[in-house]
PDB file of N, CA and C in Angstrom:
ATOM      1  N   UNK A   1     -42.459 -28.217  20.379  1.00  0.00           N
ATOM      2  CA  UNK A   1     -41.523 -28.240  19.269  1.00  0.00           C
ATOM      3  C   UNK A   1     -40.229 -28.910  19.719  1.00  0.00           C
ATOM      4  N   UNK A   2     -39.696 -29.770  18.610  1.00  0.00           N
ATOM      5  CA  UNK A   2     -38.529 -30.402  19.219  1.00  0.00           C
ATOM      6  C   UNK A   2     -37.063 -29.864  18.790  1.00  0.00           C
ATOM      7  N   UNK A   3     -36.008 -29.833  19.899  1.00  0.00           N
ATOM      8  CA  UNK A   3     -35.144 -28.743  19.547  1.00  0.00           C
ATOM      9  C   UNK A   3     -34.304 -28.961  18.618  1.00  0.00           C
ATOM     10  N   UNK A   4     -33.703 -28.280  17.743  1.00  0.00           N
ATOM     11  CA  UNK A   4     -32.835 -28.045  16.859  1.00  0.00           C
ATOM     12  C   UNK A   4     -31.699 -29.530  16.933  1.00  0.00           C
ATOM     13  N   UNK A   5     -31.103 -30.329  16.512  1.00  0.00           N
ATOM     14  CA  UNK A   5     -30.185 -31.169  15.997  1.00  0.00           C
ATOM     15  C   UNK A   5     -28.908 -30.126  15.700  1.00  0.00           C
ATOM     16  N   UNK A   6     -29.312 -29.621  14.482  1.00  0.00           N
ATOM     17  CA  UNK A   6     -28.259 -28.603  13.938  1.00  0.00           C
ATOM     18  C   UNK A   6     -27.839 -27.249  14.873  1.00  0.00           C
ATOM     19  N   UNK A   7     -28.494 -27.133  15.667  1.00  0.00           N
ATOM     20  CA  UNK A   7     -27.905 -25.993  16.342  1.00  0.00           C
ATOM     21  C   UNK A   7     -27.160 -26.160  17.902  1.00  0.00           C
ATOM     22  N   UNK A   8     -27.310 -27.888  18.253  1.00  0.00           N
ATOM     23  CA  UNK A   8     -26.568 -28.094  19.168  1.00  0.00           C
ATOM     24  C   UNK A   8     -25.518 -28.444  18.627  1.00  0.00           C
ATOM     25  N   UNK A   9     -25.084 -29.021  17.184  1.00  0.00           N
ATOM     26  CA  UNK A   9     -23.617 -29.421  16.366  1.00  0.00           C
ATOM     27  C   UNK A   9     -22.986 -27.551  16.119  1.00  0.00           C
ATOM     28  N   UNK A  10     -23.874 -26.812  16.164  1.00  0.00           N
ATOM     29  CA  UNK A  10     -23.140 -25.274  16.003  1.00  0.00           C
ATOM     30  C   UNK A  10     -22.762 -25.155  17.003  1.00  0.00           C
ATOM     31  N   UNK A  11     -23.360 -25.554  18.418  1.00  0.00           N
ATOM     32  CA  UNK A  11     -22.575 -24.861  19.578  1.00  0.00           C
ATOM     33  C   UNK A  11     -21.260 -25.534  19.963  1.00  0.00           C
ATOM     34  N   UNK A  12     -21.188 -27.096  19.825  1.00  0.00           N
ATOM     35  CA  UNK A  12     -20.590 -27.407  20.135  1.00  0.00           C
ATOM     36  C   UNK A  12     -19.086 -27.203  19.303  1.00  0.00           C
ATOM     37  N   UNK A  13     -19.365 -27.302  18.233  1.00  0.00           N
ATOM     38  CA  UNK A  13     -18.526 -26.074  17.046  1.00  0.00           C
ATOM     39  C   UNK A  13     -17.952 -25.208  17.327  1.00  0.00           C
ATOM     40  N   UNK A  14     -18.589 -24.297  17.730  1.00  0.00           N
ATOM     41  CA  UNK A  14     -18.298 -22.794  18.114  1.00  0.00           C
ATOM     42  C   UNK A  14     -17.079 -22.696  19.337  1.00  0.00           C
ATOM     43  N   UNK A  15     -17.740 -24.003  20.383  1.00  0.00           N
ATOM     44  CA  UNK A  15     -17.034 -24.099  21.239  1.00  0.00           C
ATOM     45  C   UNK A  15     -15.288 -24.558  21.409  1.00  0.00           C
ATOM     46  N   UNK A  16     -15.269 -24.885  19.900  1.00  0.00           N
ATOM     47  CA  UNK A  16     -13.996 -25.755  19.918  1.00  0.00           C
ATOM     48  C   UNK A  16     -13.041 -24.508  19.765  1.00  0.00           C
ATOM     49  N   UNK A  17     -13.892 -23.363  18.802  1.00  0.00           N
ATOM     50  CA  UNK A  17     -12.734 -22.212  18.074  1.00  0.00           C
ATOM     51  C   UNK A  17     -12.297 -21.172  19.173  1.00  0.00           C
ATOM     52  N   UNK A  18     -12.704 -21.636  20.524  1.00  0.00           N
ATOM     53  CA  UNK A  18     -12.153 -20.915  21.723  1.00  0.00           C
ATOM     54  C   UNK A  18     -10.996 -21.539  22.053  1.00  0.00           C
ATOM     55  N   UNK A  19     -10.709 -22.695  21.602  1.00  0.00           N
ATOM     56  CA  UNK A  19      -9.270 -22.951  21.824  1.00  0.00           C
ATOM     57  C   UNK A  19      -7.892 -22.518  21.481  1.00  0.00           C
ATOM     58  N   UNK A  20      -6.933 -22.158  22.471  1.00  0.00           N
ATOM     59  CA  UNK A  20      -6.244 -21.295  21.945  1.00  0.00           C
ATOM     60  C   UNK A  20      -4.866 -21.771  21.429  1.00  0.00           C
ATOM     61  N   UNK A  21      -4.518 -22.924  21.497  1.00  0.00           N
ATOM     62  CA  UNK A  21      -3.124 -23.302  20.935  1.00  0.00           C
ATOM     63  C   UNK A  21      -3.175 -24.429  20.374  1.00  0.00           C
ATOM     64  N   UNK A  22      -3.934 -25.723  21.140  1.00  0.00           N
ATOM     65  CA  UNK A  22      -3.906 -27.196  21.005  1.00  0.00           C
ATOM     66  C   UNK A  22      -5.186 -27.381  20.066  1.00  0.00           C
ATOM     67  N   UNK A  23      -5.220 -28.548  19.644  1.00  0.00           N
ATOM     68  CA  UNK A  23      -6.335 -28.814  18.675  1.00  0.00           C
ATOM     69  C   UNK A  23      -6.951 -29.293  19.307  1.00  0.00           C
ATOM     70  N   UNK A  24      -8.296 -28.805  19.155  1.00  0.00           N
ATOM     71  CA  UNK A  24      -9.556 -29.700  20.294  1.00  0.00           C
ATOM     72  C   UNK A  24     -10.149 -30.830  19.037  1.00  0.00           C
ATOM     73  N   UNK A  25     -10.738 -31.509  19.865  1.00  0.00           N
ATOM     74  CA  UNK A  25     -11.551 -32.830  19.130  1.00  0.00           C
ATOM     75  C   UNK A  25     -12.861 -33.039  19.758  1.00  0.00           C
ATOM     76  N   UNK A  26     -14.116 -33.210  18.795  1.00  0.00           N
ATOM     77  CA  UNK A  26     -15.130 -33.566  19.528  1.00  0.00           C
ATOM     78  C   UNK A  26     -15.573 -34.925  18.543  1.00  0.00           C
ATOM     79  N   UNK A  27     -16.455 -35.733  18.918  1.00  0.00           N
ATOM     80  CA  UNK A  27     -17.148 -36.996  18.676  1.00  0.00           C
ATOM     81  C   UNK A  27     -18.299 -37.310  18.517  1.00  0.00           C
ATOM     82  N   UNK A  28     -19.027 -36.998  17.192  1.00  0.00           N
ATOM     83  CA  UNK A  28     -20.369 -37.360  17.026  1.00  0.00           C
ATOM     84  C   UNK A  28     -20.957 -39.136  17.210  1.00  0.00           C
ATOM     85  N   UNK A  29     -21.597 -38.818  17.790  1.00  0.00           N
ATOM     86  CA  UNK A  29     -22.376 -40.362  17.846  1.00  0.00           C
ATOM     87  C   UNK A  29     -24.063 -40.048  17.636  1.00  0.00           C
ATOM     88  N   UNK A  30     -24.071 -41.574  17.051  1.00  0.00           N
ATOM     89  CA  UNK A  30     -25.573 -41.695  16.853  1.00  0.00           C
ATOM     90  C   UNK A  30     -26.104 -43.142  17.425  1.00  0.00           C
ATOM     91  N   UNK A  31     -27.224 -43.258  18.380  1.00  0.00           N
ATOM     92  CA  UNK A  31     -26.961 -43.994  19.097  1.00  0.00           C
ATOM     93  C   UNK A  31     -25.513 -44.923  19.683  1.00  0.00           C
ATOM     94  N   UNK A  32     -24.878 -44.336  20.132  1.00  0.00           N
ATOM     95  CA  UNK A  32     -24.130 -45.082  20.946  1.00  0.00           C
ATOM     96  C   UNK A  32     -22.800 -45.249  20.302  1.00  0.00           C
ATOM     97  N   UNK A  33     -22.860 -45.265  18.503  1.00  0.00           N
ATOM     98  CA  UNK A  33     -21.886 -45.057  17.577  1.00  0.00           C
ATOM     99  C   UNK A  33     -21.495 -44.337  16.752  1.00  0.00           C
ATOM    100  N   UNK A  34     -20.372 -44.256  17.235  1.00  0.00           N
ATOM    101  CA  UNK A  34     -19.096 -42.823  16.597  1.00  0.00           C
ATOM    102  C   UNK A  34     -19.837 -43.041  14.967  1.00  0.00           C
ATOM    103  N   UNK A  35     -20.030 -41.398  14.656  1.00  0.00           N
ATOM    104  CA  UNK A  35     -20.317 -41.662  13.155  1.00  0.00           C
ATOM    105  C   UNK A  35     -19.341 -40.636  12.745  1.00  0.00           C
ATOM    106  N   UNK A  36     -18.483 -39.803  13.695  1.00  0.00           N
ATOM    107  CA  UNK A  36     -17.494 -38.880  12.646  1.00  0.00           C
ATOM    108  C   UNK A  36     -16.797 -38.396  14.068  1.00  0.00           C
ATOM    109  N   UNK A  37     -15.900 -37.802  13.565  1.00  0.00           N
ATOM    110  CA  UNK A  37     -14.552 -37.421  14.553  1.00  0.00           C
ATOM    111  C   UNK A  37     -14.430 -35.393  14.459  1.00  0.00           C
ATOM    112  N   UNK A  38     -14.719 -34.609  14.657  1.00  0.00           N
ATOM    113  CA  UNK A  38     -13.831 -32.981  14.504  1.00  0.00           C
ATOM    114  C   UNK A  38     -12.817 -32.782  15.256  1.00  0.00           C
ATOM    115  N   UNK A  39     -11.529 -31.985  14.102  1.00  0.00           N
ATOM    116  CA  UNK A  39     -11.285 -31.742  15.087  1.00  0.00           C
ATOM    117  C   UNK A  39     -10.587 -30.350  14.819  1.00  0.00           C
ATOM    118  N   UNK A  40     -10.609 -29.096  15.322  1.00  0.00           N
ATOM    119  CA  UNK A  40     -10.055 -27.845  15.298  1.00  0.00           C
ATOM    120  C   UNK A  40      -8.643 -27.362  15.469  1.00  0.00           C
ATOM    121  N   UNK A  41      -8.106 -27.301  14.251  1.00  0.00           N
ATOM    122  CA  UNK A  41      -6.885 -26.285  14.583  1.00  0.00           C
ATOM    123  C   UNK A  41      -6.618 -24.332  14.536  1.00  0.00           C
ATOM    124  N   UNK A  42      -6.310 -24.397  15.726  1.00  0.00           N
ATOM    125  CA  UNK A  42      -6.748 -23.070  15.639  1.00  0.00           C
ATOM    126  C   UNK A  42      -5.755 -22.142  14.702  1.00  0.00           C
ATOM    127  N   UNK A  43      -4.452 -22.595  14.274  1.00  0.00           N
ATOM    128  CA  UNK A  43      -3.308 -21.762  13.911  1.00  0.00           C
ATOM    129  C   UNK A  43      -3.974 -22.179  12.642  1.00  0.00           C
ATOM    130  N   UNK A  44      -4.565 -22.725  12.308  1.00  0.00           N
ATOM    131  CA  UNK A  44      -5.076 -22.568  10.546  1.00  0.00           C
ATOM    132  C   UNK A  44      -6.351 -22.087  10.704  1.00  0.00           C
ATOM    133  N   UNK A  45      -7.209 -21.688  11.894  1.00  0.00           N
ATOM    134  CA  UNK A  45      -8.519 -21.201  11.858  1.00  0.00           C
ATOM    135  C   UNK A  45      -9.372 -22.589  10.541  1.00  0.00           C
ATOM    136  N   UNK A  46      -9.119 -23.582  10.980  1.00  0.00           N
ATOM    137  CA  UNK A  46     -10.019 -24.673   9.945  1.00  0.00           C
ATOM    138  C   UNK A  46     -10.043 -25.826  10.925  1.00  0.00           C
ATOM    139  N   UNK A  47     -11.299 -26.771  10.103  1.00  0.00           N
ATOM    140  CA  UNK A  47     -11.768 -27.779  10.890  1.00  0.00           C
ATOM    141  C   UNK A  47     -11.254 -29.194   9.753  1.00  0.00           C
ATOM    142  N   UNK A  48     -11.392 -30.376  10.582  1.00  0.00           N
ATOM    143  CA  UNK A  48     -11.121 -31.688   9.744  1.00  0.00           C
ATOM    144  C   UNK A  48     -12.197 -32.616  10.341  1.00  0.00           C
ATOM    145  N   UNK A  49     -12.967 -33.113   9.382  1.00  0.00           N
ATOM    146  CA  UNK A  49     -13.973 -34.092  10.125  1.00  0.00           C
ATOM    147  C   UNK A  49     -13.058 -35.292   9.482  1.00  0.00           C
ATOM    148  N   UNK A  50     -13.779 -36.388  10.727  1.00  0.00           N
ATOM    149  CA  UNK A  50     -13.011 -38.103  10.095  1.00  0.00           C
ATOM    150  C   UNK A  50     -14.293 -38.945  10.261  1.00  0.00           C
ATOM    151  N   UNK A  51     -14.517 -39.283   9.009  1.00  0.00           N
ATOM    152  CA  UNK A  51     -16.143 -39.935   8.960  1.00  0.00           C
ATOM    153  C   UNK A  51     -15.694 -41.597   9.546  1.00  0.00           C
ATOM    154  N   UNK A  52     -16.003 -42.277  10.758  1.00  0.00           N
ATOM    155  CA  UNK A  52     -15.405 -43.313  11.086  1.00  0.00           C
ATOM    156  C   UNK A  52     -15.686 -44.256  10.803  1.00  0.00           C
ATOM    157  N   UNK A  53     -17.016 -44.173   9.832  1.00  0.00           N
ATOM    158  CA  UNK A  53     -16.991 -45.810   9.220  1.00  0.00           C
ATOM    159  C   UNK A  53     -16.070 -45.885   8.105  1.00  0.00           C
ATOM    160  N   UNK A  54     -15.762 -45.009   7.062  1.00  0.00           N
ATOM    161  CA  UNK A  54     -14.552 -45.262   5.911  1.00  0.00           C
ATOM    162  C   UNK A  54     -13.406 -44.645   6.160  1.00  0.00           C
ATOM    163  N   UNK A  55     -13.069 -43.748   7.070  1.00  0.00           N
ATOM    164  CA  UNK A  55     -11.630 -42.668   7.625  1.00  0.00           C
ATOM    165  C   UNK A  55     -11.726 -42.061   6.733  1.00  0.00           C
ATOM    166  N   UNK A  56     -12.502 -41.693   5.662  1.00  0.00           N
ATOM    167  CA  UNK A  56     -12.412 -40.272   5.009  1.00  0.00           C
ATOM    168  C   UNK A  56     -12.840 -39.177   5.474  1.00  0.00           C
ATOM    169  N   UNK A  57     -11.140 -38.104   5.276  1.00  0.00           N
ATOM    170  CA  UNK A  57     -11.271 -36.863   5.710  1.00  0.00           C
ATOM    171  C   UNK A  57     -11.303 -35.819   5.430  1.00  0.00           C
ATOM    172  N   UNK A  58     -12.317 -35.047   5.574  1.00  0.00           N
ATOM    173  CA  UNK A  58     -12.550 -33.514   5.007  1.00  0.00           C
ATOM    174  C   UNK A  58     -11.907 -32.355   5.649  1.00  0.00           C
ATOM    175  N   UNK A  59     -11.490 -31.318   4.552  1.00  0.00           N
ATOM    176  CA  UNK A  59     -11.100 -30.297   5.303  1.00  0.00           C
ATOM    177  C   UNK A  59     -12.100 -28.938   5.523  1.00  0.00           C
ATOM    178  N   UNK A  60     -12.601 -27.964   6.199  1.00  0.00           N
ATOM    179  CA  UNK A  60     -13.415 -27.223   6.120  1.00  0.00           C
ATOM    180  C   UNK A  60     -12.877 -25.710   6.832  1.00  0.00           C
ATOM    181  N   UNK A  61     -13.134 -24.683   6.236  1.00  0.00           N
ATOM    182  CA  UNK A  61     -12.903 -23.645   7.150  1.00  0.00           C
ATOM    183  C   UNK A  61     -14.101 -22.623   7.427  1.00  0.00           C
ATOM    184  N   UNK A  62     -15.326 -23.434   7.026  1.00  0.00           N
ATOM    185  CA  UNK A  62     -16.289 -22.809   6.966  1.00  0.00           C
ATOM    186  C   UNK A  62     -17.063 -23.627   8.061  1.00  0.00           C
ATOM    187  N   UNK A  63     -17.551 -22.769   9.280  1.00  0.00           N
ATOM    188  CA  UNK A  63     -18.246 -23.842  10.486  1.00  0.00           C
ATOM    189  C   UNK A  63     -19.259 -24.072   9.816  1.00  0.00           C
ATOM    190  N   UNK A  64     -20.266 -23.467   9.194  1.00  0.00           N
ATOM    191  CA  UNK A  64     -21.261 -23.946   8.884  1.00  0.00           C
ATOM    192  C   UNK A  64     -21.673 -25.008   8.160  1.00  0.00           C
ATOM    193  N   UNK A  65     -20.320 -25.515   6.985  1.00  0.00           N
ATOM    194  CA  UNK A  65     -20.374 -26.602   6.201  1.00  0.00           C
ATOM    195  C   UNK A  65     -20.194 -27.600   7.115  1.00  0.00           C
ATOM    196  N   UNK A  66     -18.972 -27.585   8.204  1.00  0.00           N
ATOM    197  CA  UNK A  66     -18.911 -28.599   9.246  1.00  0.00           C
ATOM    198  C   UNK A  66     -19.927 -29.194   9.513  1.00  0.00           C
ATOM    199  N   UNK A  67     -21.103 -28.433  10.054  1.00  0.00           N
ATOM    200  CA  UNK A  67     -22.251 -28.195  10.742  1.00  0.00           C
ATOM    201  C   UNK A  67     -23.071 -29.258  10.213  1.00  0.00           C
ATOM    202  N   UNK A  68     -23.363 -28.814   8.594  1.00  0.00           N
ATOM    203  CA  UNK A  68     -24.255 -29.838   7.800  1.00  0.00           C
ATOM    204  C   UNK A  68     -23.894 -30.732   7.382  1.00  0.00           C
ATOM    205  N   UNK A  69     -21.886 -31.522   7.114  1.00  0.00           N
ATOM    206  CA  UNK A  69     -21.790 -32.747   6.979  1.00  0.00           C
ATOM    207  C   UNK A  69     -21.939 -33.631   8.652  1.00  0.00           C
ATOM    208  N   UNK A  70     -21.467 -33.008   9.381  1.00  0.00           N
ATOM    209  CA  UNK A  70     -22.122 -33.772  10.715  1.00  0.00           C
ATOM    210  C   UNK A  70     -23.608 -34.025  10.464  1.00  0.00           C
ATOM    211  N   UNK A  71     -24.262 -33.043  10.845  1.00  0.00           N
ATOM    212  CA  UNK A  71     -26.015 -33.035  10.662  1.00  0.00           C
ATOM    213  C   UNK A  71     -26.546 -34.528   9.591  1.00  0.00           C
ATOM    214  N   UNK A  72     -25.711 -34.236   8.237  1.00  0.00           N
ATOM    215  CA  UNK A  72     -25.985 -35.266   7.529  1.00  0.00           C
ATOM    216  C   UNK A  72     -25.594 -37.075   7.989  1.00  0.00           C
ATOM    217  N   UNK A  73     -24.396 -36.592   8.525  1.00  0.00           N
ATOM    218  CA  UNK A  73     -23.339 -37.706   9.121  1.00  0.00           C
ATOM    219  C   UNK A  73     -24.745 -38.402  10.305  1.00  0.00           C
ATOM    220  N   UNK A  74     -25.511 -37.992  10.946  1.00  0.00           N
ATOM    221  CA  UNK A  74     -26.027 -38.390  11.895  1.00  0.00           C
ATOM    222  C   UNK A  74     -27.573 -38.830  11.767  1.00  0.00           C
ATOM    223  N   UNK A  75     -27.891 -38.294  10.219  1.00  0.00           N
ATOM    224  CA  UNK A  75     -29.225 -38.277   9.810  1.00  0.00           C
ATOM    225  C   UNK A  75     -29.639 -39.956   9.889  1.00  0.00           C
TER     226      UNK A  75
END
């Protein structure tokens, strides 16, 4: 069975909301190219994706929605 897609974009997720002051950023790619930007602020407990082919940006405070516009972002 081949492993989960969506549940390595949760960990790496999860991992950001351990940050405790500064905003972390992580970088989806699909082969080789950036397809979206996160990035976590923790004093608002919310996320902002930046989709990098048009710079439109979402706001989310729900990880799991994060989760599935990445997932989609990479499909």
């Amino acid at each position: 069975m081949k492993a989960s897609v969506l549940t390595g974009i949760i960990q790496r997720l999860e991992v950001m909301t351990h940050a405790t002051d500064e905003p972390e950023v992580r970088r989806f790619e699909l082969d080789g190219v950036e397809k979206c930007q996160v990035t976590y602020y923790p004093e608002e407990d919310s996320f902002e994706l930046k989709e990098s082919e048009t710079g439109t940006i979402f706001r989310f405070d729900d990880i799991d929605l994060v989760a599935i516009e990445v997932f989609e972002m990479l499909g």
